[in-house]
C-alpha atoms as a PDB file:
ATOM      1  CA  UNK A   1      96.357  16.650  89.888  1.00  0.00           C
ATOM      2  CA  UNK A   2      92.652  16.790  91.361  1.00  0.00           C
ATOM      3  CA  UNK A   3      90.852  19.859  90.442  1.00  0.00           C
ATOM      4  CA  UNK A   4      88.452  22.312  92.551  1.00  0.00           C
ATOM      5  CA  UNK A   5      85.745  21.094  93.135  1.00  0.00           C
ATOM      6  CA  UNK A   6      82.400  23.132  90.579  1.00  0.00           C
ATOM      7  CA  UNK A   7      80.525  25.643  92.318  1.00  0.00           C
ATOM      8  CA  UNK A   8      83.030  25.935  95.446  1.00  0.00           C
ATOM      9  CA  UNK A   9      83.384  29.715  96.053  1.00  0.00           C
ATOM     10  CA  UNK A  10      86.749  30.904  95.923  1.00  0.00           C
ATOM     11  CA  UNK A  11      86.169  34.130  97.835  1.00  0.00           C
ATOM     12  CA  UNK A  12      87.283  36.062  94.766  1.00  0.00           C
ATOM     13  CA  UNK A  13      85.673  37.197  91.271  1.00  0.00           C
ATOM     14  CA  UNK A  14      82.240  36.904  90.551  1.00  0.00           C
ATOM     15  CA  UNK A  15      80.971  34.235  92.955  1.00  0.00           C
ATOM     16  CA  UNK A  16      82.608  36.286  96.189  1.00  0.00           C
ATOM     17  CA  UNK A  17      80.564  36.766  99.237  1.00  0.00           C
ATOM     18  CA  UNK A  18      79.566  39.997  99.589  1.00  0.00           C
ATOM     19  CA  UNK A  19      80.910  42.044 102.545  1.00  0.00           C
ATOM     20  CA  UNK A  20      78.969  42.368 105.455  1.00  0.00           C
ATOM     21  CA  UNK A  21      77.835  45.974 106.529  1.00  0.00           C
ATOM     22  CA  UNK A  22      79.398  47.673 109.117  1.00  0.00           C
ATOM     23  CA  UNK A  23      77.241  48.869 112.219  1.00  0.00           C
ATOM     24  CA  UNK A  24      76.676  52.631 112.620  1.00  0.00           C
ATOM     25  CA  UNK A  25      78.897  53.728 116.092  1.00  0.00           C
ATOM     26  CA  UNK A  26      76.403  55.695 118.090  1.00  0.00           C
ATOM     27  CA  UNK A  27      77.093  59.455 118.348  1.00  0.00           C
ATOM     28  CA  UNK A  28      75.857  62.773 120.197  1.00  0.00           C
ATOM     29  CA  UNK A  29      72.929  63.590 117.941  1.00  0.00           C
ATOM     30  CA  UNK A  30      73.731  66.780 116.243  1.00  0.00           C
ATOM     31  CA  UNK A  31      73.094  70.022 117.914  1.00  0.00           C
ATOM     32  CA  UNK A  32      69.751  72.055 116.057  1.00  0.00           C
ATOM     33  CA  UNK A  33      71.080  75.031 114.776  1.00  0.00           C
ATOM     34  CA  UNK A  34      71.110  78.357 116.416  1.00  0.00           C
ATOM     35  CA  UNK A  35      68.481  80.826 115.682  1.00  0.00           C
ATOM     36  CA  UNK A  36      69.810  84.194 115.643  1.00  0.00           C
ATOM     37  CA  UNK A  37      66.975  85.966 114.703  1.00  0.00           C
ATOM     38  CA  UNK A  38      67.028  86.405 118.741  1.00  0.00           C
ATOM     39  CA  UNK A  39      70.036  87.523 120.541  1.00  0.00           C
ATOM     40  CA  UNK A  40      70.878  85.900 123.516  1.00  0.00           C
ATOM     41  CA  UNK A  41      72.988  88.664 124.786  1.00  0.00           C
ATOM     42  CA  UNK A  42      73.177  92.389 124.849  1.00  0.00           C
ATOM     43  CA  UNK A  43      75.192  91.955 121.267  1.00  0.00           C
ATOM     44  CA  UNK A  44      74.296  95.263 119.191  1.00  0.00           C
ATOM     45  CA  UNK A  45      76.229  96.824 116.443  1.00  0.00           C
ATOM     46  CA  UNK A  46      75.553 100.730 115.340  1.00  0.00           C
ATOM     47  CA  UNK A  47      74.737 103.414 117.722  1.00  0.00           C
ATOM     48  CA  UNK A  48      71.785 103.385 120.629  1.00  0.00           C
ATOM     49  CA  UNK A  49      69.126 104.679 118.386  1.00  0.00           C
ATOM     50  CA  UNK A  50      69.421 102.001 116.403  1.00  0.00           C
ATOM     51  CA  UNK A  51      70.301  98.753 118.000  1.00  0.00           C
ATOM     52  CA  UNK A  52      70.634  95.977 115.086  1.00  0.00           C
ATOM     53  CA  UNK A  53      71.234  92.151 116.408  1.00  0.00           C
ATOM     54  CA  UNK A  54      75.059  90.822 116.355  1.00  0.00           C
ATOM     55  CA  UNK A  55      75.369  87.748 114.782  1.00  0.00           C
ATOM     56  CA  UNK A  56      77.373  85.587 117.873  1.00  0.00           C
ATOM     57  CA  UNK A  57      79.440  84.011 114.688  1.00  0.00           C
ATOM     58  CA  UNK A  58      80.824  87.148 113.862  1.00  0.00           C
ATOM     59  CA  UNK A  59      84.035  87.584 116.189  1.00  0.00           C
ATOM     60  CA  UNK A  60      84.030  90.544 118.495  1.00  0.00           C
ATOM     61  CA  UNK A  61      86.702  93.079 119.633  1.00  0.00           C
ATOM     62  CA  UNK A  62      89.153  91.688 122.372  1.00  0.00           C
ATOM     63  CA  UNK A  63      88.234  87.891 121.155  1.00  0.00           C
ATOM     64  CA  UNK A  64      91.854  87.429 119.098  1.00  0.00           C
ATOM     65  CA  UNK A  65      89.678  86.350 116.420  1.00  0.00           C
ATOM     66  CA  UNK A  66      90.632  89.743 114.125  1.00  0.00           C
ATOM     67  CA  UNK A  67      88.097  93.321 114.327  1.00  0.00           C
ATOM     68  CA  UNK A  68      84.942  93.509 113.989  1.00  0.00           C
ATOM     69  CA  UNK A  69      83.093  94.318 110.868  1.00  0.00           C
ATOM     70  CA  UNK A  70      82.562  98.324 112.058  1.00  0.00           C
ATOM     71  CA  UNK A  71      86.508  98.039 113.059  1.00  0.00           C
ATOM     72  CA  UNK A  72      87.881  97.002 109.465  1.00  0.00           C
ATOM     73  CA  UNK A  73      86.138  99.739 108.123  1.00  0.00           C
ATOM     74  CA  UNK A  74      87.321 102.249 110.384  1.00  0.00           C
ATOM     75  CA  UNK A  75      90.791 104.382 109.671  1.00  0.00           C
ATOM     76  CA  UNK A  76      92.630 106.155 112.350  1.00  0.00           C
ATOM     77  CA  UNK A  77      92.568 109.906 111.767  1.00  0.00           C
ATOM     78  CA  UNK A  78      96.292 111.142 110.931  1.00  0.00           C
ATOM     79  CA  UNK A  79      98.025 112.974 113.955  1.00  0.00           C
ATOM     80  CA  UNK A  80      97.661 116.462 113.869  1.00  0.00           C
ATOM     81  CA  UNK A  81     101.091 118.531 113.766  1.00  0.00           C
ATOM     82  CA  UNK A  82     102.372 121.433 114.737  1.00  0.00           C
ATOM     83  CA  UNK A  83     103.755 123.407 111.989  1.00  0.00           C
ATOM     84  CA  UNK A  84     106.862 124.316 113.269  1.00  0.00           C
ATOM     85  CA  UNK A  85     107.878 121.198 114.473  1.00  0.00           C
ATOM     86  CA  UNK A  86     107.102 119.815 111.020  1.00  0.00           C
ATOM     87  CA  UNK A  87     109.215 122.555 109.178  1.00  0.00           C
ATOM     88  CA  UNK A  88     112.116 121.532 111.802  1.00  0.00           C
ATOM     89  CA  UNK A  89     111.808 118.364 110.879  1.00  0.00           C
ATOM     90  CA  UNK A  90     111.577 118.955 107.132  1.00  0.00           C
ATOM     91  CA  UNK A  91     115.063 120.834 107.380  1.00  0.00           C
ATOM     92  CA  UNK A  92     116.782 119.013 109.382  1.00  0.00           C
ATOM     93  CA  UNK A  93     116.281 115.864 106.615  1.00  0.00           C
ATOM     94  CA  UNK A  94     117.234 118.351 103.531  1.00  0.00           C
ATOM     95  CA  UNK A  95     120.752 119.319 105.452  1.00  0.00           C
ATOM     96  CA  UNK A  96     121.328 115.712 106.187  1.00  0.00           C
ATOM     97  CA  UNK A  97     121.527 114.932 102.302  1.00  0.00           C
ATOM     98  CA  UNK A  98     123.562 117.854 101.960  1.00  0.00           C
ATOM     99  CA  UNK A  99     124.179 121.278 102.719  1.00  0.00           C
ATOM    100  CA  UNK A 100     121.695 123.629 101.224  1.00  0.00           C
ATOM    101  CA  UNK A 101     120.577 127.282 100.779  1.00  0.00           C
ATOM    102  CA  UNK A 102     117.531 129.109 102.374  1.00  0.00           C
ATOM    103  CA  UNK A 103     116.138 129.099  98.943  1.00  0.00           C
ATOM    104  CA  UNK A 104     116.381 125.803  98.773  1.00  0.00           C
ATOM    105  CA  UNK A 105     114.581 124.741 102.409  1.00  0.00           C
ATOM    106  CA  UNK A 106     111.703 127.514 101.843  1.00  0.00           C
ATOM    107  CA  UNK A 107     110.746 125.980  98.904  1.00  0.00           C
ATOM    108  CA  UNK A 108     111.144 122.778 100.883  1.00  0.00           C
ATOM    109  CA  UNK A 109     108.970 124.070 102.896  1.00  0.00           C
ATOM    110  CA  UNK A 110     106.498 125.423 100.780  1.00  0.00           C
ATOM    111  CA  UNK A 111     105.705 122.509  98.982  1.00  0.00           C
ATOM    112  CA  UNK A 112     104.637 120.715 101.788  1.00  0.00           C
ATOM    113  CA  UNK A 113     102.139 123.153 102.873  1.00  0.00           C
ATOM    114  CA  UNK A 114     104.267 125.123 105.444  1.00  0.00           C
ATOM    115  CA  UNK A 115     102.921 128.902 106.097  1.00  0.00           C
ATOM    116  CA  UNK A 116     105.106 131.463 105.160  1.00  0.00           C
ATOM    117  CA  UNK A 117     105.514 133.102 108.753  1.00  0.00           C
ATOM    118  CA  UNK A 118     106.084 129.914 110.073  1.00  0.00           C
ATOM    119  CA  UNK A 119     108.963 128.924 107.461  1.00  0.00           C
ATOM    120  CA  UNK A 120     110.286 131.993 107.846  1.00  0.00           C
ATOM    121  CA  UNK A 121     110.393 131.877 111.695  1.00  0.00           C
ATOM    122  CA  UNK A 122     112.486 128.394 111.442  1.00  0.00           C
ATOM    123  CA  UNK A 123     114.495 129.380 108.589  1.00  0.00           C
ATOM    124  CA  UNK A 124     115.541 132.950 110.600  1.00  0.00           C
ATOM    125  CA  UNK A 125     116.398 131.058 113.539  1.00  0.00           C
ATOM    126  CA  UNK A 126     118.523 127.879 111.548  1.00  0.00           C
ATOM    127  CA  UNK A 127     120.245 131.265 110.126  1.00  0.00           C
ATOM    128  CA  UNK A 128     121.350 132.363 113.925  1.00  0.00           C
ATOM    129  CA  UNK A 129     122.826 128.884 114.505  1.00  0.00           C
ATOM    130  CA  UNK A 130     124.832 128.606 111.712  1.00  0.00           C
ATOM    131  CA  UNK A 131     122.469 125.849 110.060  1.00  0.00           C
ATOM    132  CA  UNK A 132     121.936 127.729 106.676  1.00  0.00           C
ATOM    133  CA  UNK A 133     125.102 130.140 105.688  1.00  0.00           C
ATOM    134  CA  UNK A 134     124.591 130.807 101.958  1.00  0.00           C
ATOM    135  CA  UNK A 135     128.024 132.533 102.060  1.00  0.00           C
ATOM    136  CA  UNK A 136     129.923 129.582 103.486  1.00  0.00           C
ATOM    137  CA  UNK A 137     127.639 127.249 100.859  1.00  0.00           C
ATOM    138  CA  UNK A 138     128.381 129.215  98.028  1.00  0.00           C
ATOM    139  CA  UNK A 139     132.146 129.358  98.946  1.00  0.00           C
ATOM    140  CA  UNK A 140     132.672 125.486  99.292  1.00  0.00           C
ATOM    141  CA  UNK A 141     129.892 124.957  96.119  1.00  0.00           C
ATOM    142  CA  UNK A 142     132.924 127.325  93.961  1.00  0.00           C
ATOM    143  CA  UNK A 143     135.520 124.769  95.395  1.00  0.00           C
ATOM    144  CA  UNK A 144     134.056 121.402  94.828  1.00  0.00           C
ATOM    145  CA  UNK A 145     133.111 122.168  91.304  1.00  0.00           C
ATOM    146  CA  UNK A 146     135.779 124.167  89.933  1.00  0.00           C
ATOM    147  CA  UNK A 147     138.302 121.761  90.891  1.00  0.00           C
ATOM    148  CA  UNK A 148     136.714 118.891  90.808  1.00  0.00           C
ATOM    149  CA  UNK A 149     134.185 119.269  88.181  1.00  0.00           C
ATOM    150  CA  UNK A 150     136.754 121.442  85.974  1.00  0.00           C
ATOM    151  CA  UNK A 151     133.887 124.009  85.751  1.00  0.00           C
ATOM    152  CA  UNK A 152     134.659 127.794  84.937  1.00  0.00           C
ATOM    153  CA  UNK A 153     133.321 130.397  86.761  1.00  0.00           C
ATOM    154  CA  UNK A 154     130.263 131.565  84.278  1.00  0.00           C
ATOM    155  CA  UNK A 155     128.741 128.341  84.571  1.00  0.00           C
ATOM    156  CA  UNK A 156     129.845 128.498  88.487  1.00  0.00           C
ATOM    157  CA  UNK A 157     127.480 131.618  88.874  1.00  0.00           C
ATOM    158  CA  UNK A 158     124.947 130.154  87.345  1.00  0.00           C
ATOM    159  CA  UNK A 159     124.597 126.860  89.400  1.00  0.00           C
ATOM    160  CA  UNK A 160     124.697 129.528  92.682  1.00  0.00           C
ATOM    161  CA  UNK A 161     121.934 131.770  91.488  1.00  0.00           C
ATOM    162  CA  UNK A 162     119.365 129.187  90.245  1.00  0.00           C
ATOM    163  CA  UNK A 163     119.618 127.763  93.762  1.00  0.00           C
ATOM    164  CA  UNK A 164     118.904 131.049  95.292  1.00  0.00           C
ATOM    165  CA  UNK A 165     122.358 132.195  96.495  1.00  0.00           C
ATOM    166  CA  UNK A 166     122.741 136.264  96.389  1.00  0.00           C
ATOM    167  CA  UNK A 167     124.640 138.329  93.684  1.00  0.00           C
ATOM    168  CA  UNK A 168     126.901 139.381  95.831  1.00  0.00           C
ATOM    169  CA  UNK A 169     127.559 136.783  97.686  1.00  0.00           C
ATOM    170  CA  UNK A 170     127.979 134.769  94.418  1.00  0.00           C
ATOM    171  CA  UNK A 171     130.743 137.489  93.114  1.00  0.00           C
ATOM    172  CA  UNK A 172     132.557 137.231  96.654  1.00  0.00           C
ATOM    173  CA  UNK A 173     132.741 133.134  96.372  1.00  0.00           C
ATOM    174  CA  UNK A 174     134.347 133.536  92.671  1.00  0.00           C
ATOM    175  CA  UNK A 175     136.548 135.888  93.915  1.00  0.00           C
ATOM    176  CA  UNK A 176     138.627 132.524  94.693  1.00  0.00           C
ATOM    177  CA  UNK A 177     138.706 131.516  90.744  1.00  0.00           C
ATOM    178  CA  UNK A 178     141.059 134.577  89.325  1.00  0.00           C
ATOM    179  CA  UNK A 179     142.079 134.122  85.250  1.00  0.00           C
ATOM    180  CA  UNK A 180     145.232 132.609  85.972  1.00  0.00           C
ATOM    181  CA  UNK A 181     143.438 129.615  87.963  1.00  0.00           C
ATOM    182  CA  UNK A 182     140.947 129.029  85.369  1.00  0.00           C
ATOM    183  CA  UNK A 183     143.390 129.054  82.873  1.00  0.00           C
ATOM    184  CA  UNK A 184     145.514 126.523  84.865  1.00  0.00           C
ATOM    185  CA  UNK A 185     141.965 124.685  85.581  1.00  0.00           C
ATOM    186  CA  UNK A 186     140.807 124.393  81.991  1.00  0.00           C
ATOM    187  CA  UNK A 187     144.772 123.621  80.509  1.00  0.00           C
ATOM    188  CA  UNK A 188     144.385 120.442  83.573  1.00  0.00           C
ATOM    189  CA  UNK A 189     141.557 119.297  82.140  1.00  0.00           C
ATOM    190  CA  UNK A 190     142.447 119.405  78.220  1.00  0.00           C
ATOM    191  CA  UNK A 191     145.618 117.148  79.336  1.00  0.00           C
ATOM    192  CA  UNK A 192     143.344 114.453  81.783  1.00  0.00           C
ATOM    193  CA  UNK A 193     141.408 114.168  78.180  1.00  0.00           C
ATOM    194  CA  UNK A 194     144.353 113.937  76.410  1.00  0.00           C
ATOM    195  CA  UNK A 195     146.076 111.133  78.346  1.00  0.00           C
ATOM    196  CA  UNK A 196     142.738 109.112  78.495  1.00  0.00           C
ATOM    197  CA  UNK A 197     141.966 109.336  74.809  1.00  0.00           C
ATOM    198  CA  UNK A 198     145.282 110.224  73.215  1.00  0.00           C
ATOM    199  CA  UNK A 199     144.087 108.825  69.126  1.00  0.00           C
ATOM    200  CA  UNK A 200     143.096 111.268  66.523  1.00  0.00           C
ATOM    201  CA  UNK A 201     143.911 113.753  64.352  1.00  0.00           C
ATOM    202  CA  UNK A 202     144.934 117.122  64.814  1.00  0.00           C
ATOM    203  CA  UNK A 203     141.876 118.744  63.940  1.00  0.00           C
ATOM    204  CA  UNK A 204     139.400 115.968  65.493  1.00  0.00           C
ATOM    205  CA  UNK A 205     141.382 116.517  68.640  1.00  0.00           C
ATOM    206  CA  UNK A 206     141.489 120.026  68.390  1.00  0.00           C
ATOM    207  CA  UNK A 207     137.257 120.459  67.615  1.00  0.00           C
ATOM    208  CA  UNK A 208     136.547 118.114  70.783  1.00  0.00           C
ATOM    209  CA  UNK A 209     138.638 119.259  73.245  1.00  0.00           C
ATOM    210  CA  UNK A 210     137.813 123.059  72.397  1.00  0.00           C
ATOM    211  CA  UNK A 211     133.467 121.935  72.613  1.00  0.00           C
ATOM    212  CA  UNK A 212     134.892 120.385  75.696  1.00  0.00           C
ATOM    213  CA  UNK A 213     135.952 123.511  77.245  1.00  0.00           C
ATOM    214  CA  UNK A 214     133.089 125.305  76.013  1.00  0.00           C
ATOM    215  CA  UNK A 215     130.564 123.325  77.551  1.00  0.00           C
ATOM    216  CA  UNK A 216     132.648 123.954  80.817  1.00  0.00           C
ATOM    217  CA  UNK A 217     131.585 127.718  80.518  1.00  0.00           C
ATOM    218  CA  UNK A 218     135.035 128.398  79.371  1.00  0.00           C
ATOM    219  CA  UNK A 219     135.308 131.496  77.328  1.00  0.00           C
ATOM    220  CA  UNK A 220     135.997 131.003  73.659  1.00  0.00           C
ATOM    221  CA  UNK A 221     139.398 132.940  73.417  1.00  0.00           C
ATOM    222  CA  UNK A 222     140.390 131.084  76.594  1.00  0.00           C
ATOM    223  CA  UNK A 223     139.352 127.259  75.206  1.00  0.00           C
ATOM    224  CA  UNK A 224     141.165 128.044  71.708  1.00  0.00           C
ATOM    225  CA  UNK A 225     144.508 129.959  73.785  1.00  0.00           C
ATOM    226  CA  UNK A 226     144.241 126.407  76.285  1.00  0.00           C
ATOM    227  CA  UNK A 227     144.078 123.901  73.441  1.00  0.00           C
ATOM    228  CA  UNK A 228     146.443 125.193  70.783  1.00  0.00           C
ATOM    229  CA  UNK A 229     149.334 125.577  73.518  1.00  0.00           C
ATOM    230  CA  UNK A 230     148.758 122.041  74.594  1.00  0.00           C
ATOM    231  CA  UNK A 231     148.466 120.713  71.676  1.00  0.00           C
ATOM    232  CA  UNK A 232     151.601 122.661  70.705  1.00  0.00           C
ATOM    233  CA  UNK A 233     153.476 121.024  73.347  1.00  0.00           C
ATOM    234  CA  UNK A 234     152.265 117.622  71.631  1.00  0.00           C
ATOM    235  CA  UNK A 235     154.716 117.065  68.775  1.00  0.00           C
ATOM    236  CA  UNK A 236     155.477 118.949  65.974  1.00  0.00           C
ATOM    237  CA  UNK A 237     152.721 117.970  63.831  1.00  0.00           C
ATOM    238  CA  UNK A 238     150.568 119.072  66.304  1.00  0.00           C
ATOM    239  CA  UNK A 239     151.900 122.112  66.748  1.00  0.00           C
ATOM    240  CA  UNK A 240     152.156 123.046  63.312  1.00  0.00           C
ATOM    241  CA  UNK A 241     148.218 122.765  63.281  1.00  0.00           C
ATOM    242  CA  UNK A 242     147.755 124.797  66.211  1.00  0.00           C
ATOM    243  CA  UNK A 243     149.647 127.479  64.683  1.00  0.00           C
ATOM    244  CA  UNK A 244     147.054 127.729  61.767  1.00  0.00           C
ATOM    245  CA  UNK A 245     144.106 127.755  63.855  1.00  0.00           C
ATOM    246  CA  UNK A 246     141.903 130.637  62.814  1.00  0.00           C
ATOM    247  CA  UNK A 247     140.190 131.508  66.388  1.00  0.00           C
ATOM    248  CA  UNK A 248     137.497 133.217  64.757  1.00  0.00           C
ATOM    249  CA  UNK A 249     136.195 129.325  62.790  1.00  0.00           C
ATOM    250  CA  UNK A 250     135.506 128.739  66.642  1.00  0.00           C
ATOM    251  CA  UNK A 251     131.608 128.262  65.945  1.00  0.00           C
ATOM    252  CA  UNK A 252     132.246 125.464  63.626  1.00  0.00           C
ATOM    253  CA  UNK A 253     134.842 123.636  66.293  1.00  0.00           C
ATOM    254  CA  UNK A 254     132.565 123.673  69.158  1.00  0.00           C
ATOM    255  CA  UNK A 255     129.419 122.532  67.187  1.00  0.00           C
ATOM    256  CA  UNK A 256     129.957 118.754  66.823  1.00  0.00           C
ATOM    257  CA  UNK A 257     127.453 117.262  69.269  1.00  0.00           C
ATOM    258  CA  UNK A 258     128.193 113.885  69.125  1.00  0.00           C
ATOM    259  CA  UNK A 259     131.493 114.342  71.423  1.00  0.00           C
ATOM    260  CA  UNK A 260     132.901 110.978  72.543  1.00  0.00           C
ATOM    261  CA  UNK A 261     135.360 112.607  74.878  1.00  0.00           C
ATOM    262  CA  UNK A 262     132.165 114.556  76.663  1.00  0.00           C
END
């Protein structure tokens, strides 16, 4: 088989022509650059007195190119409100939540800076409307959270007055809770525990669902009178343990802390 020939270039490797340069296209020769030490335009930033050159790079307002340098700088001053309409609006967001007291909105109002006349002027006229009507709060507050909440009528009165409600008016919304429905209330409530955690023993039983009651704002003589009779009703070991209860140990039964029933 005849060989190549030695010396013929192969066009590869070390004996491979070198490539030939490519010729430079001819282009727009390239523009000197601008010299902005000297505004072409009237282009100023600051105020008359002293006029400072623009730089043209910089974008300028109305150019879609983003604000100026002055412009980024610059925050809008905040509206400024009238008071009134600001304590309106302040009140009308608390009642949304919820219904609340006049206590309740004037110190609303007071912690965000409202003057005194001025909260009192919107609170006086919310009153006329039938907006704020501590009575009617304190009336439907008695409701939701005796029967609902299984709470007794100390702890009741003190929810009321801590948000502002009147003594009197607090005495007249209780008047709804006599003894015979907290005691009906409170004997409810021992059973819904009962039925949902029905294990232990007479005297675990009988220490939790007495604290129970207590931390209710149940009297003591009313949590131990409550408990032993439903207990009683249990069985008859039950009851015989309820019989024995000395109502005067009830400082030891309410103590235990670590209720799981709670």
């Amino acid at each position: 088989m005849p060989g190549r020939r030695r010396g013929a270039r192969t066009g590869r490797g070390w004996d491979a022509a070198p490539a030939r340069p490519r010729a430079k296209r001819a282009g727009p020769a390239p523009e000197p650059a601008p010299d902005y030490t000297t505004p072409e335009g009237p282009l100023w930033l600051g105020p008359e007195d002293g006029y400072q050159p623009a730089d043209p790079r910089d974008p300028q307002p109305g150019e879609g190119r983003g604000p100026s340098r002055q412009s980024r700088s610059e925050k809008p001053e905040p509206e400024s409100r009238d008071p009134a309409e600001l304590a309106r609006e302040i009140c009308l967001r608390q009642l949304a939540v919820r219904p609340r007291t006049r206590a309740e909105l004037a110190t609303a109002l007071r912690r965000r800076g409202i003057p005194a006349e001025v909260a009192d002027e919107v609170l006086d006229r919310y009153d006329d409307v039938g907006l704020i009507d501590d009575a009617a709060f304190a009336r439907a507050w008695v409701t939701s959270r005796h029967h609902g909440r299984g709470l007794a009528r100390r702890t009741l009165a003190g929810e009321l007055r801590q948000r502002g409600v009147d003594s009197e008016l607090v005495g007249e919304a209780l008047a709804q809770v006599d003894g015979e429905t907290e005691a009906a209330t409170a004997r409810a409530l021992v059973e819904r525990k009962l039925r949902a955690a029905p294990s232990g023993t007479p005297d675990v039983l009988f220490r939790r669902l007495v604290g129970l009651l207590a931390r209710k704002g149940y009297p003591a003589g009313l949590a131990v009178s409550v408990v032993k009779e439903v207990l009683a009703a249990r069985d008859e070991e039950y009851a015989t343990f309820a019989d024995a209860v000395d109502p005067d140990a009830l400082t030891d039964l309410v103590g235990e802390a670590d209720d799981p029933m709670r």
